[in-house]
C-alpha atoms as a PDB file:
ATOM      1  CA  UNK A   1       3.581  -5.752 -20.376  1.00  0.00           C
ATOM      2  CA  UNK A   2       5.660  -3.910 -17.914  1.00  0.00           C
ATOM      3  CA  UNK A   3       7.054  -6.478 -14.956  1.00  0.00           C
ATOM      4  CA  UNK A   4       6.476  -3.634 -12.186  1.00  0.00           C
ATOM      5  CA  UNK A   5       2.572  -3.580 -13.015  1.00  0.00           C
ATOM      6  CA  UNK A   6       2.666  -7.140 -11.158  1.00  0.00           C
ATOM      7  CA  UNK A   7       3.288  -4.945  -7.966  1.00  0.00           C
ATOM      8  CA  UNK A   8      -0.435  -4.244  -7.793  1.00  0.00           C
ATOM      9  CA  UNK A   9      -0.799  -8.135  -6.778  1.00  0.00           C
ATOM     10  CA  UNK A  10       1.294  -7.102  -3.986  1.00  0.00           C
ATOM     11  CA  UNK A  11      -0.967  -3.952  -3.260  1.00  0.00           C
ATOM     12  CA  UNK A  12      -3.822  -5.522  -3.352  1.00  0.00           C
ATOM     13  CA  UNK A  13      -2.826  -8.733  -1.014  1.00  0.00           C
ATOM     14  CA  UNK A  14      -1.608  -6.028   1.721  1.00  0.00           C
ATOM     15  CA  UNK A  15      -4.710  -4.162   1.788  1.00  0.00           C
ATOM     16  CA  UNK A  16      -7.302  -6.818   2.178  1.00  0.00           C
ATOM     17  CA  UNK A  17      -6.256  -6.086   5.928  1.00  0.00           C
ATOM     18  CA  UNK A  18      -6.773  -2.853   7.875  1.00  0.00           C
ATOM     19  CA  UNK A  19      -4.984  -3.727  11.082  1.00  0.00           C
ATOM     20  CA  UNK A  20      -6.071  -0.090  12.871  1.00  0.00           C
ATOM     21  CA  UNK A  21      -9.778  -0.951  12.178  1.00  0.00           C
ATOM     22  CA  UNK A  22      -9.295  -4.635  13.092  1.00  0.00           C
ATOM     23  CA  UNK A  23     -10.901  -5.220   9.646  1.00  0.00           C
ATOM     24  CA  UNK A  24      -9.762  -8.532   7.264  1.00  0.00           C
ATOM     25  CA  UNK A  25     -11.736  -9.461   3.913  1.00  0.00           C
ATOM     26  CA  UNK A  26      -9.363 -12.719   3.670  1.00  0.00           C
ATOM     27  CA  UNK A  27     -11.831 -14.589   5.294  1.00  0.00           C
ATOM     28  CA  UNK A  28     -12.603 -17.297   2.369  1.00  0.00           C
ATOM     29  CA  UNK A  29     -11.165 -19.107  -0.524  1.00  0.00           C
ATOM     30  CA  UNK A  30     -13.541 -16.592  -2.783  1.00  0.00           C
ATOM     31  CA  UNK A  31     -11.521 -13.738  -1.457  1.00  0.00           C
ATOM     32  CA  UNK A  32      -8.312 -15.638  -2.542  1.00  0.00           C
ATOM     33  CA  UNK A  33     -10.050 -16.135  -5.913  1.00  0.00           C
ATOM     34  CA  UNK A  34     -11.038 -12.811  -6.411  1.00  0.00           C
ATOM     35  CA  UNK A  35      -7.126 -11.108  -5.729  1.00  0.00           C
ATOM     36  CA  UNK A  36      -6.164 -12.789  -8.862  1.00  0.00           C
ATOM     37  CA  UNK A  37      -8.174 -10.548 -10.870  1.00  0.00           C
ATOM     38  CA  UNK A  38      -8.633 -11.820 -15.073  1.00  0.00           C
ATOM     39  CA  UNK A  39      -5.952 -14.935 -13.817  1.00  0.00           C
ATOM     40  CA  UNK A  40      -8.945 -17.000 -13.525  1.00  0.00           C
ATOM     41  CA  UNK A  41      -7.085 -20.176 -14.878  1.00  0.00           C
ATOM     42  CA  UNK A  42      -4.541 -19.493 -11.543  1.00  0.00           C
ATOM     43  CA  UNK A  43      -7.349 -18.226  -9.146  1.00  0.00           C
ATOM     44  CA  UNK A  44      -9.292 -21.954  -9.856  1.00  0.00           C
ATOM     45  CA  UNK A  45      -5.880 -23.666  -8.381  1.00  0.00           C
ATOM     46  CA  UNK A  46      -7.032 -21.623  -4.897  1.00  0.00           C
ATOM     47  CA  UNK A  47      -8.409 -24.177  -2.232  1.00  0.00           C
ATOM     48  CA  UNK A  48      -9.446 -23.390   1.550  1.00  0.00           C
ATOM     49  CA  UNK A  49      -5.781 -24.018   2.653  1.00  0.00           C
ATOM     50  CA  UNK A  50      -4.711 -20.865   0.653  1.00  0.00           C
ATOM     51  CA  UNK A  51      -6.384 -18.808   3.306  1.00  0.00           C
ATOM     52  CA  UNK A  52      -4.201 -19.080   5.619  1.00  0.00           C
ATOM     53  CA  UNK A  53      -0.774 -19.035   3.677  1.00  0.00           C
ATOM     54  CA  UNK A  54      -2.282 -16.004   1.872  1.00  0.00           C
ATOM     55  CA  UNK A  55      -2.238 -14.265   5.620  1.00  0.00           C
ATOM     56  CA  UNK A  56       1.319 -15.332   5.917  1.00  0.00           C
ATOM     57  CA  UNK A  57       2.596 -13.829   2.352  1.00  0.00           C
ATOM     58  CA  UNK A  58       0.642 -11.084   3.249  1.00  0.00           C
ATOM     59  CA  UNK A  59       2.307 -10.171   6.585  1.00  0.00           C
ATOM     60  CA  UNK A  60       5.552 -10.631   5.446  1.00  0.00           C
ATOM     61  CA  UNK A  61       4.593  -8.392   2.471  1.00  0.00           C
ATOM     62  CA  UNK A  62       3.193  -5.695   4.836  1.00  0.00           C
ATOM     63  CA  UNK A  63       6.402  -5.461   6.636  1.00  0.00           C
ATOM     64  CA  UNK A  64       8.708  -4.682   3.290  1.00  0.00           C
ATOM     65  CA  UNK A  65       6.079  -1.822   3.173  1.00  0.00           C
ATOM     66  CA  UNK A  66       6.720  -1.359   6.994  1.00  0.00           C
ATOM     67  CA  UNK A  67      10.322  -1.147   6.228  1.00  0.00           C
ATOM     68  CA  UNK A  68      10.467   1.214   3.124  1.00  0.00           C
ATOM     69  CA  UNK A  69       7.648   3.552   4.969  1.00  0.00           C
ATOM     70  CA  UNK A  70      10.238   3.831   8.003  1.00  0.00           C
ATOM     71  CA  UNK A  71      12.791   4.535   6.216  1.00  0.00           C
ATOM     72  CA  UNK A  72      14.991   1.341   6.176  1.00  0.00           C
ATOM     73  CA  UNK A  73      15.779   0.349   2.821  1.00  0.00           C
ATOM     74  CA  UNK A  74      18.290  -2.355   3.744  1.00  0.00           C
ATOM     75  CA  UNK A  75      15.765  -4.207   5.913  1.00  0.00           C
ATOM     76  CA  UNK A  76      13.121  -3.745   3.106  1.00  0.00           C
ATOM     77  CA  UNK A  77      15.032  -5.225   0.521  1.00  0.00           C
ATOM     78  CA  UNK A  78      16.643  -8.227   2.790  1.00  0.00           C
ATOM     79  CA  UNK A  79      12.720  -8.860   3.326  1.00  0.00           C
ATOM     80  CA  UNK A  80      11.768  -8.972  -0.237  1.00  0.00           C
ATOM     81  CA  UNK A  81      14.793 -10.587  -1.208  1.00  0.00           C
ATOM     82  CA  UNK A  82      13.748 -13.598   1.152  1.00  0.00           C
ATOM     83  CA  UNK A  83      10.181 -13.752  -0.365  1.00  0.00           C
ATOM     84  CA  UNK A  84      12.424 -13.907  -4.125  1.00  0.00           C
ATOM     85  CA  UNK A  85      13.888 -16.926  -3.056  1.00  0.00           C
ATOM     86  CA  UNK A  86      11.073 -18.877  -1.439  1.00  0.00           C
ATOM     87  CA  UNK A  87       8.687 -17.841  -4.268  1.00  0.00           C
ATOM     88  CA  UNK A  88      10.501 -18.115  -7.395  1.00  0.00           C
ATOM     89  CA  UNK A  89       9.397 -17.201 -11.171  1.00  0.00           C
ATOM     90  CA  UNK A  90      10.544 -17.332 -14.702  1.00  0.00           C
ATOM     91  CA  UNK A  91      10.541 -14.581 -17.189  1.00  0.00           C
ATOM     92  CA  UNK A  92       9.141 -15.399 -20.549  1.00  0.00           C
ATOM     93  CA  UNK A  93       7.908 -13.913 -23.801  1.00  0.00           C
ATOM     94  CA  UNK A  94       4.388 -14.287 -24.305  1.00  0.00           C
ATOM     95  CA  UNK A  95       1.763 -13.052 -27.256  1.00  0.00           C
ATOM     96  CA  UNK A  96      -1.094 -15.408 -26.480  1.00  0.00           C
ATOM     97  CA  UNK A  97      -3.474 -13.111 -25.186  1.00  0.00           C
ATOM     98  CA  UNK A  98      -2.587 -10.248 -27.583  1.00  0.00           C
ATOM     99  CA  UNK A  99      -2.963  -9.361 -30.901  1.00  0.00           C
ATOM    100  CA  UNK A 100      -1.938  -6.427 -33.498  1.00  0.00           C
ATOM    101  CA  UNK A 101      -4.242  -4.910 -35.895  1.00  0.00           C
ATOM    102  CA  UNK A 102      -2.863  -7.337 -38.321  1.00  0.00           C
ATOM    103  CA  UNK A 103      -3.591 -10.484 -35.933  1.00  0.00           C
ATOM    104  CA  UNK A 104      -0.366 -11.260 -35.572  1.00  0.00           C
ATOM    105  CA  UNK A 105       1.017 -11.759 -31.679  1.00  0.00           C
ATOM    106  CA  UNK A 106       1.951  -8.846 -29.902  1.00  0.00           C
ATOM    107  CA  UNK A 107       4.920 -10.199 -27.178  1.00  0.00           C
ATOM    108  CA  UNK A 108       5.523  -8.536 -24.142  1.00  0.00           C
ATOM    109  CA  UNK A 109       7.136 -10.103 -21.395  1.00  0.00           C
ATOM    110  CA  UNK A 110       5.324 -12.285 -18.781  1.00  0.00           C
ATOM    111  CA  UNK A 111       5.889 -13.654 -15.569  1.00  0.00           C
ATOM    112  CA  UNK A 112       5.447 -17.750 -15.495  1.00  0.00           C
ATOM    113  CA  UNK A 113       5.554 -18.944 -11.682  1.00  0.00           C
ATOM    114  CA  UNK A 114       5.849 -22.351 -11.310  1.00  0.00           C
ATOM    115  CA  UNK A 115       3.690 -22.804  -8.081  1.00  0.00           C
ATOM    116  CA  UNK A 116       2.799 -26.126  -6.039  1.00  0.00           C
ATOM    117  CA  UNK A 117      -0.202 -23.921  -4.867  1.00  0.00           C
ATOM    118  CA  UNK A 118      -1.942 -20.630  -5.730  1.00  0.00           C
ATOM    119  CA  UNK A 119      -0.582 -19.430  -2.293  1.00  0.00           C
ATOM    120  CA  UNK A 120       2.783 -19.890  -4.413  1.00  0.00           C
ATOM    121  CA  UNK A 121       2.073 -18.668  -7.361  1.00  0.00           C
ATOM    122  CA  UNK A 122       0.253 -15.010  -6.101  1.00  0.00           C
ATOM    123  CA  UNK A 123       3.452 -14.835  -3.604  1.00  0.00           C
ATOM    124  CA  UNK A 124       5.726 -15.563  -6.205  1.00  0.00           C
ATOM    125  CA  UNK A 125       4.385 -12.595  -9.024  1.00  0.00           C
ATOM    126  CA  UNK A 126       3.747  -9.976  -6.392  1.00  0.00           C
ATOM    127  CA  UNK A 127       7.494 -10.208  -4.948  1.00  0.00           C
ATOM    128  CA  UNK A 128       8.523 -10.171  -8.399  1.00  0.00           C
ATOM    129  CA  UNK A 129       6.553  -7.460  -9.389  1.00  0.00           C
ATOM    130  CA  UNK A 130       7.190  -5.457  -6.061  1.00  0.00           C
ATOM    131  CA  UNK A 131      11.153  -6.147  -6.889  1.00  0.00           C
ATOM    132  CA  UNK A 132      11.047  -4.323 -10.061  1.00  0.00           C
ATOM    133  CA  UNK A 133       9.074  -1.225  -8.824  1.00  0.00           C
ATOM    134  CA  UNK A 134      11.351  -0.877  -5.976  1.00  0.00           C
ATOM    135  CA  UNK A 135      14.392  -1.414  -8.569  1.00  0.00           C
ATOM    136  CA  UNK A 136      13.127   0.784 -10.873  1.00  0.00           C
ATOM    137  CA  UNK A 137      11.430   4.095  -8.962  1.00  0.00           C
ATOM    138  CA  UNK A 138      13.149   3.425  -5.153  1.00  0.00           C
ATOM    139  CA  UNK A 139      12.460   2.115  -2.171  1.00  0.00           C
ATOM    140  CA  UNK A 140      10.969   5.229  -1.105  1.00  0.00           C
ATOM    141  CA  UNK A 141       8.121   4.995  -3.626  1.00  0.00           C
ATOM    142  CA  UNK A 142       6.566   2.128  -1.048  1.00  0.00           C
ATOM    143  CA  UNK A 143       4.224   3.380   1.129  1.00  0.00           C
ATOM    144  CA  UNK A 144       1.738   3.075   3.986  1.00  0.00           C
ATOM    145  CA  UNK A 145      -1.246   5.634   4.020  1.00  0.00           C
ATOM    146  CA  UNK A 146      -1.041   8.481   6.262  1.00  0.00           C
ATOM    147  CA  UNK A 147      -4.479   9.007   6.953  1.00  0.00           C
ATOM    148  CA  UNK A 148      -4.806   7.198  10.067  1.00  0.00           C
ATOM    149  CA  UNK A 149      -6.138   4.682  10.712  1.00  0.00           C
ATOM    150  CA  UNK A 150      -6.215   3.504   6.912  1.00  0.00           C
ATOM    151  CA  UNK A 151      -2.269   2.605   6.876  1.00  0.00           C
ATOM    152  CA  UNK A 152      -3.200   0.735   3.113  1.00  0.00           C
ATOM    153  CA  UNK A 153      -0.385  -0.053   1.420  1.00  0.00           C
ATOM    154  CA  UNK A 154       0.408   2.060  -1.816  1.00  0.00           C
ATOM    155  CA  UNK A 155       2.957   2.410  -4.965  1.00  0.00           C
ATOM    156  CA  UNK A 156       3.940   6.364  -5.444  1.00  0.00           C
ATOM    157  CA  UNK A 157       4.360   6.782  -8.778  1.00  0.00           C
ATOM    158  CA  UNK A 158       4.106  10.731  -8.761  1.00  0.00           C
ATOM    159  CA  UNK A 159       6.867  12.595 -10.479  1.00  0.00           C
ATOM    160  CA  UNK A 160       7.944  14.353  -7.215  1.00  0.00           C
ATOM    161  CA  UNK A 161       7.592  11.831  -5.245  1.00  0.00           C
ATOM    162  CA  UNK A 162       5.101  13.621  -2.976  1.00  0.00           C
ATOM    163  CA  UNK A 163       1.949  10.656  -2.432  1.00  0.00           C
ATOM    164  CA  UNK A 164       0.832  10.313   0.891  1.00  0.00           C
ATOM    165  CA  UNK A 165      -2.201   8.682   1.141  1.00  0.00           C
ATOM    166  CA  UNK A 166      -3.673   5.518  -0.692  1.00  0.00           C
ATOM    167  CA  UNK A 167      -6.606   7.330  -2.353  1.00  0.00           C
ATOM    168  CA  UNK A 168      -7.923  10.534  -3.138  1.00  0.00           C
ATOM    169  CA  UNK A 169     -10.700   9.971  -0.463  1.00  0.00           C
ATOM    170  CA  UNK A 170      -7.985   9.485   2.648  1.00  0.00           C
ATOM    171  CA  UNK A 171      -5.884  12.318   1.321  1.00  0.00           C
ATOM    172  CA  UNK A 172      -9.315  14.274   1.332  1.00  0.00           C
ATOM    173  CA  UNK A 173      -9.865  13.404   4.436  1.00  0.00           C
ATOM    174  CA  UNK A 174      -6.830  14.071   6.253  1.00  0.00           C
ATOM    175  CA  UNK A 175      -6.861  17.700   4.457  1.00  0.00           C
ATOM    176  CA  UNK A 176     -10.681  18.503   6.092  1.00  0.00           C
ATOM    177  CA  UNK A 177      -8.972  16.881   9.284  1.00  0.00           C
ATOM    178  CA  UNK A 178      -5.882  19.195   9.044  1.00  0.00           C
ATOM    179  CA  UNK A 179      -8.036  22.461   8.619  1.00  0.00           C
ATOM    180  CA  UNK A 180     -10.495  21.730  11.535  1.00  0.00           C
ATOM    181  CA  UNK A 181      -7.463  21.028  13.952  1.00  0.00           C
ATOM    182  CA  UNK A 182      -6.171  24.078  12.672  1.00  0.00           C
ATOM    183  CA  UNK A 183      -9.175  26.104  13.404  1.00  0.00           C
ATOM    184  CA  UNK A 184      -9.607  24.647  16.537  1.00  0.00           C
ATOM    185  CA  UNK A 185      -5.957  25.407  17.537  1.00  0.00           C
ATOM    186  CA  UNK A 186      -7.054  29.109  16.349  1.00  0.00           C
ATOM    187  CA  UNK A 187     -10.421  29.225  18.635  1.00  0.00           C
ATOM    188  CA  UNK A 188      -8.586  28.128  21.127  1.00  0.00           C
ATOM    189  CA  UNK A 189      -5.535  30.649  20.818  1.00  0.00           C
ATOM    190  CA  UNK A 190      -7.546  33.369  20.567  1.00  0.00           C
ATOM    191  CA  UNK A 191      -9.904  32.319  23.542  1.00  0.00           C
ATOM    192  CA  UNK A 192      -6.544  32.190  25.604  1.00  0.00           C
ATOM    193  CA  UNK A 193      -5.418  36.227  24.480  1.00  0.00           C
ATOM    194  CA  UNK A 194      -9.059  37.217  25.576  1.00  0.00           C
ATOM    195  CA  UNK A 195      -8.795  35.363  28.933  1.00  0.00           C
ATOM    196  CA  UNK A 196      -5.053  36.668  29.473  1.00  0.00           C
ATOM    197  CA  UNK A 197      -6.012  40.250  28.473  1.00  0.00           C
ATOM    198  CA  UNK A 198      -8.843  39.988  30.840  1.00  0.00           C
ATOM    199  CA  UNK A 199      -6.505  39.191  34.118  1.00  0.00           C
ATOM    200  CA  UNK A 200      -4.499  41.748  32.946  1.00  0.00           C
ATOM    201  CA  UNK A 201      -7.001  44.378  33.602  1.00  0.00           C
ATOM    202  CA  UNK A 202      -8.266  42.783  36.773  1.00  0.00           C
ATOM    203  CA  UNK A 203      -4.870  42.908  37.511  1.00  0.00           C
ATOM    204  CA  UNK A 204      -3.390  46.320  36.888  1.00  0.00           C
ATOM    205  CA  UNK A 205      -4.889  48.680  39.482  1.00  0.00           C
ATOM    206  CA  UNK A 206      -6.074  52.195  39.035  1.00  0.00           C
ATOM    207  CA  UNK A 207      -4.861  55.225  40.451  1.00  0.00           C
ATOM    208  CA  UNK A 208      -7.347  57.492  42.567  1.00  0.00           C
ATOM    209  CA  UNK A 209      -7.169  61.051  41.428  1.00  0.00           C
END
């Protein structure tokens, strides 16, 4: 398994908050549960208390994405680097969960955290995993969604770097938003020549013959 898919932890810790809409789904130790995804083993070590140190990791993981989206890749870094050392893992080879046609393991590498609580452990693979996307496509492939007032947090992984938006529905919706301001910037243009051309010829005066 590639290490950078861990990012997605990351991802999806940042957006259970929509700051703009004064929304937050991290209301309960169910919603801590259900970020792990298939890590149900890890997602039973979750407890009440992880509530609130999952808002903490995920603030502090909102601002690397803060950082990159501002264009301060120095700060970015220095704040993932600080989450690295608080929350640190262990690369291993693992084949437990998979098997080849001929049932024999098939190892990939694996993140083991070693956490003294889920809060721990989810902090420790999504800075990990956030690490080696940032290594390995730039900082600049961090993002925050431009479709106001979404601001989710996304990974670009387009080949010219061009994302903008966290989903197909924002960028949709920021295009249909584009095109009516730009209509409504053409009404009102062309309302503007009619009224000018109007004072005009109040203005100019004609000649008696």
């Amino acid at each position: 398994m590639e290490l950078a898919y861990y990012s997605d932890y990351a991802v999806r810790l940042v957006n259970t908050e929509e700051p703009a809409r004064n929304k937050d789904s991290l209301t309960s130790v169910e919603a801590v549960r259900e970020l792990f995804g298939i890590n149900q083993q890890a997602a039973r070590r979750a407890t009440d208390a992880d509530v609130t140190r999952f808002r903490s990791v995920r603030g502090r993981l909102r601002a690397v994405f803060e950082a990159a989206d501002g264009g301060d890749e120095t700060l970015a870094v220095d704040l993932l680097n600080s989450l690295l050392l608080e929350f640190p893992v262990s690369p291993q080879i693992s084949g437990h969960d998979f098997r080849d046609k001929d049932g024999k393991p098939d190892w990939h590498m694996h993140l083991a955290d070693h956490p003294s609580n889920a809060t721990a452990g989810y902090a420790a693979i999504a800075a990990m995993g956030l690490a080696f996307h940032l290594t390995s496509y730039g900082v600049d492939r961090l993002g925050l969604c431009e479709a106001a007032p979404c601001r989710n947090a996304y990974l670009d992984t387009s080949t010219n770097r061009s994302r903008r938006y966290c989903s197909d529905r924002c960028a949709t919706r920021a295009n249909v938003a584009a095109y009516r301001a730009r209509k409504r910037l053409e009404t009102e243009r062309a309302a503007e020549t009619g009224r000018s051309a109007e004072t005009a010829q109040v203005a100019t005066p004609h000649s008696d013959r």
